[in-house]
C-alpha atoms as a PDB file:
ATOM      1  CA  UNK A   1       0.000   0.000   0.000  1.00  0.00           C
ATOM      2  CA  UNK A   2       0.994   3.514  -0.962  1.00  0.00           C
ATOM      3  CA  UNK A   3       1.747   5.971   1.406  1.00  0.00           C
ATOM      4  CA  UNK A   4       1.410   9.389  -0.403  1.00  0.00           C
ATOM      5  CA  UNK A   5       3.208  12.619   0.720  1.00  0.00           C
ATOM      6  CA  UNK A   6       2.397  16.230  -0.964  1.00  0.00           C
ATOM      7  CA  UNK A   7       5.255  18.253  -2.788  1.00  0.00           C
ATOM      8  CA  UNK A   8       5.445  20.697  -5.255  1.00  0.00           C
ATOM      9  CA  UNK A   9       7.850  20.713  -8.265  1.00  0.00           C
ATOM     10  CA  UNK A  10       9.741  23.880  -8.747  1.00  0.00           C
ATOM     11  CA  UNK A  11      11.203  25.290 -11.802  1.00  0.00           C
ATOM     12  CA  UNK A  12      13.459  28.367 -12.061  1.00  0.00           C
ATOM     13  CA  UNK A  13      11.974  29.656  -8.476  1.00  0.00           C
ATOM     14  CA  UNK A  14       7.910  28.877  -9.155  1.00  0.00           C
ATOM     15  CA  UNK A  15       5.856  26.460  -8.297  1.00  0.00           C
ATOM     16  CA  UNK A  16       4.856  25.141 -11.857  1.00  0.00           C
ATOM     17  CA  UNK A  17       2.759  21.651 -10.660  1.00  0.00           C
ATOM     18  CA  UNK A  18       1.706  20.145  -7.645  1.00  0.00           C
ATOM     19  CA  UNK A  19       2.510  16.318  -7.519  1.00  0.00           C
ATOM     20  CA  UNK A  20       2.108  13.175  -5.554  1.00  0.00           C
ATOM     21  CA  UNK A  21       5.166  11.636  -4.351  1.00  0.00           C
ATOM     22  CA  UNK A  22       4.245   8.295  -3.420  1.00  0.00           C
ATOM     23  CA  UNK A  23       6.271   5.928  -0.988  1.00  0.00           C
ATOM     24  CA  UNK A  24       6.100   2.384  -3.128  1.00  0.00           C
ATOM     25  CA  UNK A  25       8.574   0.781  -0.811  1.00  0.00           C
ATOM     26  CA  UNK A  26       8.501   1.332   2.958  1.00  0.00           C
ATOM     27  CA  UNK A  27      12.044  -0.904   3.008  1.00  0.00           C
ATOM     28  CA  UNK A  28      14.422   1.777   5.492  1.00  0.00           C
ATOM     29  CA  UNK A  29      17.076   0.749   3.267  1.00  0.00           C
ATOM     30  CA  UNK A  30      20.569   1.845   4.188  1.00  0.00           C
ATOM     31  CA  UNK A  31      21.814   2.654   1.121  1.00  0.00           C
ATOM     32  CA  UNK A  32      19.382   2.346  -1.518  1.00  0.00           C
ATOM     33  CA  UNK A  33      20.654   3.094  -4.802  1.00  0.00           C
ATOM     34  CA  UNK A  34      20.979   2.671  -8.555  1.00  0.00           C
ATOM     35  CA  UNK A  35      17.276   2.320 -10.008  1.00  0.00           C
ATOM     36  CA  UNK A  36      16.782   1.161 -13.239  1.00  0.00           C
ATOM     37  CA  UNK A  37      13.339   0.348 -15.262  1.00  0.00           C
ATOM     38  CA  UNK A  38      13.368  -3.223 -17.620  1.00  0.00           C
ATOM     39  CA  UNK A  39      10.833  -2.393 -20.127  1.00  0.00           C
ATOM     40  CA  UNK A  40      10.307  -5.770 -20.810  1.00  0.00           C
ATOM     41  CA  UNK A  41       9.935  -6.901 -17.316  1.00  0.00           C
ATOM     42  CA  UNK A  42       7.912  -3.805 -16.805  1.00  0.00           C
ATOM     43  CA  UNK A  43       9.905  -4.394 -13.474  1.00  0.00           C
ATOM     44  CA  UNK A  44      12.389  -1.388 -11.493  1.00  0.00           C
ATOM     45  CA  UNK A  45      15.413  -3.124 -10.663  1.00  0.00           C
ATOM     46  CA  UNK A  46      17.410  -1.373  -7.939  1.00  0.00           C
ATOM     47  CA  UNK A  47      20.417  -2.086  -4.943  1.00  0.00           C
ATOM     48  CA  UNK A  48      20.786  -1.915  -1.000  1.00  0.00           C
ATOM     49  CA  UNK A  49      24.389  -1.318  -1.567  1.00  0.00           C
ATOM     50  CA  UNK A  50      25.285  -1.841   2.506  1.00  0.00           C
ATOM     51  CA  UNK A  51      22.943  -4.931   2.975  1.00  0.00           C
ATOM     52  CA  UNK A  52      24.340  -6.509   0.033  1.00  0.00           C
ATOM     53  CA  UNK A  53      21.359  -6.803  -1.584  1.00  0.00           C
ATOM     54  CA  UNK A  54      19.750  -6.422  -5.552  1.00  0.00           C
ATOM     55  CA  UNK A  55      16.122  -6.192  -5.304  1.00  0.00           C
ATOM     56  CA  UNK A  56      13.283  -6.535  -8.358  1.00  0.00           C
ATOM     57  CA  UNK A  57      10.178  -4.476  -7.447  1.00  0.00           C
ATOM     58  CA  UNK A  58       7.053  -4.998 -10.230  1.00  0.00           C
ATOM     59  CA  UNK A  59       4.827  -2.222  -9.354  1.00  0.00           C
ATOM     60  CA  UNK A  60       1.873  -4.406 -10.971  1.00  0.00           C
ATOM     61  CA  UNK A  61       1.672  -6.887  -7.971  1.00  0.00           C
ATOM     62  CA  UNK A  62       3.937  -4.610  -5.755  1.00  0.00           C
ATOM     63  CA  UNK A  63       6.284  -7.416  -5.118  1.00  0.00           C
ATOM     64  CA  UNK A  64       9.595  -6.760  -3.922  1.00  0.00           C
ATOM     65  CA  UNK A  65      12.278  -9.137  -4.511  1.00  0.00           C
ATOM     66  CA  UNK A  66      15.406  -9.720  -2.846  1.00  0.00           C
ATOM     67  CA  UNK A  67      18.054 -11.624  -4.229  1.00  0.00           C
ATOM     68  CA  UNK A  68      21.448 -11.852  -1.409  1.00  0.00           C
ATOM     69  CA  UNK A  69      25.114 -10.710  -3.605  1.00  0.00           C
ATOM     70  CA  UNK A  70      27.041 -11.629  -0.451  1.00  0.00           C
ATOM     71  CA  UNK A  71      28.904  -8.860  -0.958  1.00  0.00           C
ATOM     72  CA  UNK A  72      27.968  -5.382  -1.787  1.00  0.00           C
ATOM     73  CA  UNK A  73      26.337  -4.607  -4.883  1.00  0.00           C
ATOM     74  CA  UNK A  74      27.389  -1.118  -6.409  1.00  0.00           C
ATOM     75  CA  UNK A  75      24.970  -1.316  -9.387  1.00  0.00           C
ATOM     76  CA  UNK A  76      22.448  -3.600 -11.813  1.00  0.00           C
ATOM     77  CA  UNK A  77      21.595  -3.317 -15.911  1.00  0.00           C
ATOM     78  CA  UNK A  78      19.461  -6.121 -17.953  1.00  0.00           C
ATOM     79  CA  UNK A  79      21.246  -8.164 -20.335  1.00  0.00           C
ATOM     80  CA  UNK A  80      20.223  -8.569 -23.582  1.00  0.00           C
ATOM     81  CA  UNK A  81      21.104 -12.380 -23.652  1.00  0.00           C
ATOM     82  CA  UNK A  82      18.592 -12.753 -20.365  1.00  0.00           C
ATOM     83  CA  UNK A  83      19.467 -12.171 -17.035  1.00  0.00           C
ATOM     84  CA  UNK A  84      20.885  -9.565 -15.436  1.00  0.00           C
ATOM     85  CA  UNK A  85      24.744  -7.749 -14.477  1.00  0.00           C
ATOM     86  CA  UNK A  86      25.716  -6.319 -11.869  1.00  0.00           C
ATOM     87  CA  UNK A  87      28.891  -4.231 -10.077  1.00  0.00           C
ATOM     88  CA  UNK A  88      29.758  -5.633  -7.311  1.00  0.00           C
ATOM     89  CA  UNK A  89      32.412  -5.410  -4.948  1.00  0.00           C
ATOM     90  CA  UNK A  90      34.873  -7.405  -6.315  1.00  0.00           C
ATOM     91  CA  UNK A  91      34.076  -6.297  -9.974  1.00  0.00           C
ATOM     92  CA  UNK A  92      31.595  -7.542 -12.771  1.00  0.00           C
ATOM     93  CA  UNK A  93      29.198 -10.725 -12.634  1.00  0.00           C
ATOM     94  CA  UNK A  94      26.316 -11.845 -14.283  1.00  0.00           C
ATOM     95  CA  UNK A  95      23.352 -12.941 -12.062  1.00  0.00           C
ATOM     96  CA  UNK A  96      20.129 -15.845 -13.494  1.00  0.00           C
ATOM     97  CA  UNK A  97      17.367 -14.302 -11.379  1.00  0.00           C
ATOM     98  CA  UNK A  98      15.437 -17.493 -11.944  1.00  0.00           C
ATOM     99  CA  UNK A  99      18.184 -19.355  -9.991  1.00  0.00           C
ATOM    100  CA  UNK A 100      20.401 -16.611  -7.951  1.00  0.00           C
ATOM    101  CA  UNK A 101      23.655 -17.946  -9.126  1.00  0.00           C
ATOM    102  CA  UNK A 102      25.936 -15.527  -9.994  1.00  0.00           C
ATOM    103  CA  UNK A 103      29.311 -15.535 -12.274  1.00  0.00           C
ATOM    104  CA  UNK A 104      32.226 -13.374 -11.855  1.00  0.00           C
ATOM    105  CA  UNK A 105      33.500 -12.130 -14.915  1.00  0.00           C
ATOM    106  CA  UNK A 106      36.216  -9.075 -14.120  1.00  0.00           C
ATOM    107  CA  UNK A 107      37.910  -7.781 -11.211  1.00  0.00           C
ATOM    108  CA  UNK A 108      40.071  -4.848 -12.692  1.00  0.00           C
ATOM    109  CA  UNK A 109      40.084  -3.757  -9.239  1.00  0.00           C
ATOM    110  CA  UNK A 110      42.797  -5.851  -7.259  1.00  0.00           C
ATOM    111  CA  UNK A 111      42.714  -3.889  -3.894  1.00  0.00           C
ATOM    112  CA  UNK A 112      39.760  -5.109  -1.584  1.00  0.00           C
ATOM    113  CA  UNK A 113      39.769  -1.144  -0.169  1.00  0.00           C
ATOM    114  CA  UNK A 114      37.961  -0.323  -2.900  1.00  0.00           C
ATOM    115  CA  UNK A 115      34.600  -1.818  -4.310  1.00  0.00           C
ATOM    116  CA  UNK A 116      32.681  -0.916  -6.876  1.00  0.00           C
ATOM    117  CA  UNK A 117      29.880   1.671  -6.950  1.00  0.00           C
ATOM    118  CA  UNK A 118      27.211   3.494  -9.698  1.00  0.00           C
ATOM    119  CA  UNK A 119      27.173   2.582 -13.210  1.00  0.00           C
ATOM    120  CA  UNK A 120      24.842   1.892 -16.707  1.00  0.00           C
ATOM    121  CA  UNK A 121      25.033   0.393 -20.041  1.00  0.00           C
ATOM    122  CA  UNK A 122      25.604   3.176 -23.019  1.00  0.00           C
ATOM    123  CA  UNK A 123      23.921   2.567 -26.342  1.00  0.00           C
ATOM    124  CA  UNK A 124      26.057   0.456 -28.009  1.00  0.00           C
ATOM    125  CA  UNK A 125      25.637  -1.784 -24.938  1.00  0.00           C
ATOM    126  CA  UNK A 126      28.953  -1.914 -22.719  1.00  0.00           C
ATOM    127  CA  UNK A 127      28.605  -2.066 -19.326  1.00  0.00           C
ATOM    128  CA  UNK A 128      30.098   1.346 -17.656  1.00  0.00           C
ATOM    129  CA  UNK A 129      31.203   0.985 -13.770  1.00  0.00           C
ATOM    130  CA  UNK A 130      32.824   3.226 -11.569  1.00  0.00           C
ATOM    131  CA  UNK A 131      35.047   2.539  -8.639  1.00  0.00           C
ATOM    132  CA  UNK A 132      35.737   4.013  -4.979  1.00  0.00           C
ATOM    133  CA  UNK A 133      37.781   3.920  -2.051  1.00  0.00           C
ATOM    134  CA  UNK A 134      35.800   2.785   1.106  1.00  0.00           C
ATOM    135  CA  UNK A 135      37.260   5.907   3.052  1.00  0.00           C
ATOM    136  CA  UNK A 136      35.393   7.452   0.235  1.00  0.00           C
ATOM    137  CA  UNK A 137      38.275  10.091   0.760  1.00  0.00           C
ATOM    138  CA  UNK A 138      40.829  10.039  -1.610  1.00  0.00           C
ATOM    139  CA  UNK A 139      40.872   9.877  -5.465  1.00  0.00           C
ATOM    140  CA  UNK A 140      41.743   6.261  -5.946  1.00  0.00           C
ATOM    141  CA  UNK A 141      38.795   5.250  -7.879  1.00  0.00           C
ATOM    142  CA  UNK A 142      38.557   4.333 -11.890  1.00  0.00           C
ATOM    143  CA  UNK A 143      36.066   4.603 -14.110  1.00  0.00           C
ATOM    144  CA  UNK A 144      35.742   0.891 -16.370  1.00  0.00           C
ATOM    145  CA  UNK A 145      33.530  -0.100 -19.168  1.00  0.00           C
ATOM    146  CA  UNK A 146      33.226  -4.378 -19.731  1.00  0.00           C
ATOM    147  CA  UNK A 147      33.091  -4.811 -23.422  1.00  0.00           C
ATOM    148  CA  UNK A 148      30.926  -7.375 -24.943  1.00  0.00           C
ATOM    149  CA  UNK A 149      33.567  -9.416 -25.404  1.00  0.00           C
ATOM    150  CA  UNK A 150      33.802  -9.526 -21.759  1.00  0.00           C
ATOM    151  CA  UNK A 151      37.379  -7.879 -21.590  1.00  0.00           C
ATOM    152  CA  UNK A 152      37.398  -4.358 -19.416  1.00  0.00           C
ATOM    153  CA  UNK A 153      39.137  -1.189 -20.141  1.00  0.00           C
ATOM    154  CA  UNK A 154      39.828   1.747 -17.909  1.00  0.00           C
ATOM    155  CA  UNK A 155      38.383   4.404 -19.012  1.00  0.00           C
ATOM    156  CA  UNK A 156      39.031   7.310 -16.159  1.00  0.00           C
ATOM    157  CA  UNK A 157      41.235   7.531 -13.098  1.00  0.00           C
ATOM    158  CA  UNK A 158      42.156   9.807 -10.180  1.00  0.00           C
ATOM    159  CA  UNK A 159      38.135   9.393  -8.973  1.00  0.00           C
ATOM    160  CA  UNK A 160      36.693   9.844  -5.902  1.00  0.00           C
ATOM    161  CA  UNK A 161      32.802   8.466  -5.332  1.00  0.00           C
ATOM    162  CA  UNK A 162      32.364   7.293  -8.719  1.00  0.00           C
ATOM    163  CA  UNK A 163      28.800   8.103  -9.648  1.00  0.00           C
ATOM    164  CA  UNK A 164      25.835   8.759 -12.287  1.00  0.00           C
ATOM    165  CA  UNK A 165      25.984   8.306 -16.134  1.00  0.00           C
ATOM    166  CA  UNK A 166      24.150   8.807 -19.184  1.00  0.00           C
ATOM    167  CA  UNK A 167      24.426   8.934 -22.248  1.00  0.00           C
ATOM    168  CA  UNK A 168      22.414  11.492 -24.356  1.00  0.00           C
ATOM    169  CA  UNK A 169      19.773  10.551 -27.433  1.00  0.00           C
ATOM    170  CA  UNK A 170      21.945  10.996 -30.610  1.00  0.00           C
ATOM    171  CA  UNK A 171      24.657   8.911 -28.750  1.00  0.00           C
ATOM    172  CA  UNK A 172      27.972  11.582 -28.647  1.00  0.00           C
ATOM    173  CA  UNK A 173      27.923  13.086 -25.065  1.00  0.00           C
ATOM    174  CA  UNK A 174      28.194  11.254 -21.964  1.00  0.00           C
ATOM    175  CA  UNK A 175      27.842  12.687 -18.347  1.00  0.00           C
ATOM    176  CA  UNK A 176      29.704  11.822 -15.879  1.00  0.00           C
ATOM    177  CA  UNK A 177      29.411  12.533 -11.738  1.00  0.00           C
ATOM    178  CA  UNK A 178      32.584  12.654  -9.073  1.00  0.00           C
ATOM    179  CA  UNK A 179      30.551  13.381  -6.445  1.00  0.00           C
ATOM    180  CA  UNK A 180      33.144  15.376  -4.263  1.00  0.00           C
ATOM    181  CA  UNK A 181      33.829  17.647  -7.274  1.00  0.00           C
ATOM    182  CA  UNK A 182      30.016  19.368  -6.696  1.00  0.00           C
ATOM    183  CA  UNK A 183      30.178  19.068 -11.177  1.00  0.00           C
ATOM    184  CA  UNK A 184      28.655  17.018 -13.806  1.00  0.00           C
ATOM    185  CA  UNK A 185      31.515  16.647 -16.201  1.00  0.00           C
ATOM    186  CA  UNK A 186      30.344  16.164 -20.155  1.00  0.00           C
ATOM    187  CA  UNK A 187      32.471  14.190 -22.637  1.00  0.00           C
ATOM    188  CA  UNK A 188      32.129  13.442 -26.206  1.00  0.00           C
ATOM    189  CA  UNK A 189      32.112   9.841 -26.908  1.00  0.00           C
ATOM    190  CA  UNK A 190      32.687   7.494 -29.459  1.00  0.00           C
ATOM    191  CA  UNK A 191      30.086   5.100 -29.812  1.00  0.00           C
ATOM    192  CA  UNK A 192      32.021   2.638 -31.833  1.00  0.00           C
ATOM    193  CA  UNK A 193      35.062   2.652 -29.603  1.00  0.00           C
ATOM    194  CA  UNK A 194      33.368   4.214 -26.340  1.00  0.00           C
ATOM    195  CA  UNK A 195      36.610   6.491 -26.034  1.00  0.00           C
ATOM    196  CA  UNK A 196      36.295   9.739 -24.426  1.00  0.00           C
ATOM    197  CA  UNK A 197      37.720  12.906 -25.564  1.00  0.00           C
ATOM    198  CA  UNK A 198      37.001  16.858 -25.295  1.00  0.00           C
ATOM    199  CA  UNK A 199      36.512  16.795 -21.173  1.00  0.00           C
ATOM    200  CA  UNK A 200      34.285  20.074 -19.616  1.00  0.00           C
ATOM    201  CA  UNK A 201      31.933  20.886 -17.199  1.00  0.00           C
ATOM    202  CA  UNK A 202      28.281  20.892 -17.935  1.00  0.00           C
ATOM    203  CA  UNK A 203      26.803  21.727 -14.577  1.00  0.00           C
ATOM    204  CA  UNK A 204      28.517  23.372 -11.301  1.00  0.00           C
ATOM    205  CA  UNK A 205      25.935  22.051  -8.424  1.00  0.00           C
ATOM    206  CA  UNK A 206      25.438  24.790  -5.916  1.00  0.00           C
ATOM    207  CA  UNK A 207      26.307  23.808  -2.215  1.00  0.00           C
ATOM    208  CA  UNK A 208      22.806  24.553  -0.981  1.00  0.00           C
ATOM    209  CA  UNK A 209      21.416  21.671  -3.473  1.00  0.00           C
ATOM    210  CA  UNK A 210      23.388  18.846  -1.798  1.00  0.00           C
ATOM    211  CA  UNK A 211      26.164  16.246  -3.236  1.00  0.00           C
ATOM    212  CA  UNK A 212      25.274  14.982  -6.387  1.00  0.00           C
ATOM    213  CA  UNK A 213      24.920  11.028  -6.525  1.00  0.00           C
ATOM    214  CA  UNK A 214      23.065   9.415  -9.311  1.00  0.00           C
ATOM    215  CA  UNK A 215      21.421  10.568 -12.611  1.00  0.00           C
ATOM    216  CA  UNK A 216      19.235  10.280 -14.892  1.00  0.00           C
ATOM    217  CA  UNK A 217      18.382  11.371 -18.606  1.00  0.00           C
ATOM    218  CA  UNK A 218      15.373  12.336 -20.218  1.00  0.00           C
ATOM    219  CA  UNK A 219      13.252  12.091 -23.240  1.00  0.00           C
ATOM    220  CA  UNK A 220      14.687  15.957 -23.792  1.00  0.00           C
ATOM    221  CA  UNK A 221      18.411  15.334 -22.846  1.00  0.00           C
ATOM    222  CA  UNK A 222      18.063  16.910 -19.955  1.00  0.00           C
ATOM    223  CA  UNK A 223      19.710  15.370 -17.031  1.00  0.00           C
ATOM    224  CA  UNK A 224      18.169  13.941 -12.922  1.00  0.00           C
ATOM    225  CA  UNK A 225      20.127  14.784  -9.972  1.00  0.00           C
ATOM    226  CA  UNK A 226      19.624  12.729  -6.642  1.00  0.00           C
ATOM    227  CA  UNK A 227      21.368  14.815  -4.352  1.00  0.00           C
ATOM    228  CA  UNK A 228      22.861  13.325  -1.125  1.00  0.00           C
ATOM    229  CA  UNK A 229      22.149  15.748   2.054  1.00  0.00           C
ATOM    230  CA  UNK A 230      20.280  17.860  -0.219  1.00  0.00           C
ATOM    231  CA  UNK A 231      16.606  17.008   0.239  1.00  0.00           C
ATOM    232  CA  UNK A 232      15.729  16.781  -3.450  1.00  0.00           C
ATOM    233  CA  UNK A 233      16.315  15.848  -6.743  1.00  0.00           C
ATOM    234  CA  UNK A 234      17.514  18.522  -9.853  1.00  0.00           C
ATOM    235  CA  UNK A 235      16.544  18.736 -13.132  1.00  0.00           C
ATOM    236  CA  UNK A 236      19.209  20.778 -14.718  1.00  0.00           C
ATOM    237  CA  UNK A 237      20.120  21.849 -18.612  1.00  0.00           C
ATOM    238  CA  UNK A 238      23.667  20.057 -18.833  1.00  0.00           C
ATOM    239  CA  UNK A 239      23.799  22.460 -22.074  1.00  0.00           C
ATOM    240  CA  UNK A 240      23.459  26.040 -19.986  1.00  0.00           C
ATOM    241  CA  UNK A 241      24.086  24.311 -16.379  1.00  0.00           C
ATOM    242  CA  UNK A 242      20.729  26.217 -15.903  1.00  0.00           C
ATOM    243  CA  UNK A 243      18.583  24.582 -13.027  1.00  0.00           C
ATOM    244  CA  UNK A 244      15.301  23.728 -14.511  1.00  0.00           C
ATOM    245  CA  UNK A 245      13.243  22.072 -12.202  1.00  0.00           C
ATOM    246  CA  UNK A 246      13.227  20.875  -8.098  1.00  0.00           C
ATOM    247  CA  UNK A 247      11.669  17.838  -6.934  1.00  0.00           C
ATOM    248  CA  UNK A 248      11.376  18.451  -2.674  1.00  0.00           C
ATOM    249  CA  UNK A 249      11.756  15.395  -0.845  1.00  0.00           C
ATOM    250  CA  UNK A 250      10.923  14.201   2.844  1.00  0.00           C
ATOM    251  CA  UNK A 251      14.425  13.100   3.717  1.00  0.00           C
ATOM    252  CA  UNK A 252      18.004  13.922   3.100  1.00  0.00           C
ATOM    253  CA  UNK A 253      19.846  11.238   1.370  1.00  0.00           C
ATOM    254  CA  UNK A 254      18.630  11.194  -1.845  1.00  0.00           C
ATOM    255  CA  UNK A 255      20.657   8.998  -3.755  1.00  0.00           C
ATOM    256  CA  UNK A 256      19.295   8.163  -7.660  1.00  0.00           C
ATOM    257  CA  UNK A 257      16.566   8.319  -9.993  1.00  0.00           C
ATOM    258  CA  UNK A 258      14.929   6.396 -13.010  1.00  0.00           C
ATOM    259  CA  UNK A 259      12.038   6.763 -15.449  1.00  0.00           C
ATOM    260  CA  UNK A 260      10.089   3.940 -15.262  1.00  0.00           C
ATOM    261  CA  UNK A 261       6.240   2.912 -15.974  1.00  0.00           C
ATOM    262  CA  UNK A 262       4.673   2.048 -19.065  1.00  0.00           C
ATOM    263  CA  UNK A 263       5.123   5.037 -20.553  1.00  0.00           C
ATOM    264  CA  UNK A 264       8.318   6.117 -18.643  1.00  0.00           C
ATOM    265  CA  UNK A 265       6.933   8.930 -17.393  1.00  0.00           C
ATOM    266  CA  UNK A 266       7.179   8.055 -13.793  1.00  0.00           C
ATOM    267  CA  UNK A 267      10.171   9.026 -11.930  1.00  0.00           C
ATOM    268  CA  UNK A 268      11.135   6.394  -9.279  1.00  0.00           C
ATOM    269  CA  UNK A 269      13.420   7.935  -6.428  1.00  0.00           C
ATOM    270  CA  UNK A 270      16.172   5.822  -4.248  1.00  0.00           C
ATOM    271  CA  UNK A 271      17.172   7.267  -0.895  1.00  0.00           C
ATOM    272  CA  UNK A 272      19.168   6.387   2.190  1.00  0.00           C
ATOM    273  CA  UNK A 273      19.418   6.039   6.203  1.00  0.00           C
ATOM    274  CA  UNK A 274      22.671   5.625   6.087  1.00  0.00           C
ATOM    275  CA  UNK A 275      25.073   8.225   8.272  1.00  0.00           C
ATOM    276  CA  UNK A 276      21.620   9.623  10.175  1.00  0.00           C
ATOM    277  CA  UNK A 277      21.662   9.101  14.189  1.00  0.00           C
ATOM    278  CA  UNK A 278      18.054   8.117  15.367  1.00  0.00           C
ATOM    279  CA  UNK A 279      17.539  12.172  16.372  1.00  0.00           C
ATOM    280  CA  UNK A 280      17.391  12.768  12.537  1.00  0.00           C
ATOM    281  CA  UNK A 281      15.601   9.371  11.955  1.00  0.00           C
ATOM    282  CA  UNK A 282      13.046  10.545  13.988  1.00  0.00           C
ATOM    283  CA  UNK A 283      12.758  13.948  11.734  1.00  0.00           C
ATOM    284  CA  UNK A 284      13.077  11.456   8.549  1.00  0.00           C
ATOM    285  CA  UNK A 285      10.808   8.585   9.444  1.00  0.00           C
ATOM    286  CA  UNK A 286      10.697   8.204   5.864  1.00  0.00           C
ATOM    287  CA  UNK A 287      14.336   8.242   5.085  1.00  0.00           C
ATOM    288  CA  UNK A 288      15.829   5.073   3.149  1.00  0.00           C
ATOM    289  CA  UNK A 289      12.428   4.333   1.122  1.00  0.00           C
ATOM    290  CA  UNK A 290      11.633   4.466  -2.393  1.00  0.00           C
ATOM    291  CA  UNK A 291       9.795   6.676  -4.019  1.00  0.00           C
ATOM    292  CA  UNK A 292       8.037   7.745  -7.320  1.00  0.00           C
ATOM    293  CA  UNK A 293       6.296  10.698  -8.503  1.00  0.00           C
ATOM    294  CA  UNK A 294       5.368  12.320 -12.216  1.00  0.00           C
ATOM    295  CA  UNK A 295       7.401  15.350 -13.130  1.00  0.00           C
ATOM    296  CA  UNK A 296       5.710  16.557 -16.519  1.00  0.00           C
ATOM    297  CA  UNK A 297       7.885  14.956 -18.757  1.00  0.00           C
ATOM    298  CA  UNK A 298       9.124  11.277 -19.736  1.00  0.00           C
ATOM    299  CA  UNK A 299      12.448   9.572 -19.524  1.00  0.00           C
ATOM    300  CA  UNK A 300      14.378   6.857 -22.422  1.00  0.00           C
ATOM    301  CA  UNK A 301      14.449   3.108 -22.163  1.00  0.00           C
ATOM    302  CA  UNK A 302      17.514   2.181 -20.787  1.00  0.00           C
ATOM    303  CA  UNK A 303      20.281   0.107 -22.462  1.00  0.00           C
ATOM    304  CA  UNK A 304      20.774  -3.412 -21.890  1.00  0.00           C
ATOM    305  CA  UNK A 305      24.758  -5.055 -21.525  1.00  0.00           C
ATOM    306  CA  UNK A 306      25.010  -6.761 -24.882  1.00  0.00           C
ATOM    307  CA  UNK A 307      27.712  -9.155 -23.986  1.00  0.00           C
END
């Protein structure tokens, strides 16, 4: 049953549309994270990074699935052959929901101080990952992409909280989030080679709005900020860096977003308890759930690993 809590979405300073943003999981996850929608499942998969947990919610029944990693799970993507992929600690694997068994394919990561974190598949379907240090601290993290062949290449180094990606509709920018850095870096990118060239910065996030986390992309290339301590989620214009739209949430760690629904115009919302003592629990009762509202405009299927 959904529990429904009132906000208003803001663009450029004015309320433009009152919305419902709906509670579709009361779970008090820890670290919820890295939602993505399965057309074809017409399923949201998403991760409980701390609890080590991958989790399939089908918003038809409203059955939430949990599916054990035994070991923390950074991020998840479909795969075209069946099944899913996901970044886990140690590196890349393959999981058979049917049967929970999971492969290891890649650990380009040999130092068990650092796991792996956010990530997506880009259109030509290679599976994009990024790395962290667990002291979250110091800029030891990589950036990796497994090919379909199944061999990885390091893409970026010298990274902190490795975080959201997308890729936008005519397939030559990518974005790109360090979360310390308070930017959303753009690069062109090479579709047949995925190489990355001509490095700027799209979007400077303001203090005030929070860390950014994980990200989204739209039917209109604009780009979804979750924004951890922030209390909401952005809608900026990685073009301008022009703030376009608010979404006001309950608690403070908001962590990622995805369009999902039929019609992907549904945007599903991961948060966090993690780092809150129980005095700001009790302010955030909601904190750690997930949510979805509508925000006037629809997201892009996502891309599937095609490996």
């Amino acid at each position: 049953m959904r529990t429904r809590y009132e906000h208003k979405l803001i663009a450029i300073g004015r309320v433009v549309m009152s919305s419902a943003l709906d509670v579709v999981l009361d779970c008090k996850a820890e670290l919820g994270e890295g939602p993505i929608w399965d057309p074809d499942a017409q399923a949201l998969y998403w991760v409980n990074i701390l609890a080590n947990e991958l989790h399939i919610y089908e918003p038809a029944t409203g059955k939430d699935r949990c599916i054990d990693c035994g070991q923390m799970v950074g991020t998840v993507v479909g795969r075209q052959s069946g099944g899913l992929m996901v970044a886990l600690h140690n590196g890349f694997a393959s999981i058979d929901p049917d049967t929970e068994k999971i492969e290891h394919i890649a650990d380009p990561e040999k130092n068990p101080e650092v796991r792996f974190n956010d990530g997506k598949c880009d259109p030509a379907g290679r599976f994009w990952a990024g790395s962290l240090p667990l002291s979250e601290d110091v800029p030891e993290g990589s950036l990796y992409s497994l090919e379909t062949d199944l061999s990885v290449k390091k893409r970026l180094s010298n990274i902190t909280i490795a975080n959201g990606i997308v890729w936008t509709s005519d397939a030559k920018t990518m974005y790109y989030i360090d979360t310390p850095t308070m930017k959303i870096d753009a690069y062109d990118y090479d579709i047949d080679t995925g190489e990355l060239s001509n490095h700027r910065v799209a979007v400077t996030v303001p203090e005030a709005f929070g860390w950014p986390d994980g990200m989204a992309i739209d039917s209109e290339d604009k780009i979804w900020v979750g924004h951890w301590g922030g209390w909401q989620v952005t809608r900026f214009d990685p073009l301008t860096g022009e703030t376009l739209q608010t979404v006001k949430m309950p608690t403070a760690q908001v962590t990622a977003c995805a369009f999902g629904g039929p019609n992907l115009d549904q945007l599903y919302i991961t948060t966090a308890k993690a780092t809150l003592d129980e005095a700001a629990l009790e302010k955030q009762p909601l904190a750690g759930n997930l949510f979805v509202t509508e925000v006037g405009v629809s997201g892009v299927p996502s891309h599937k690993f095609a490996g």
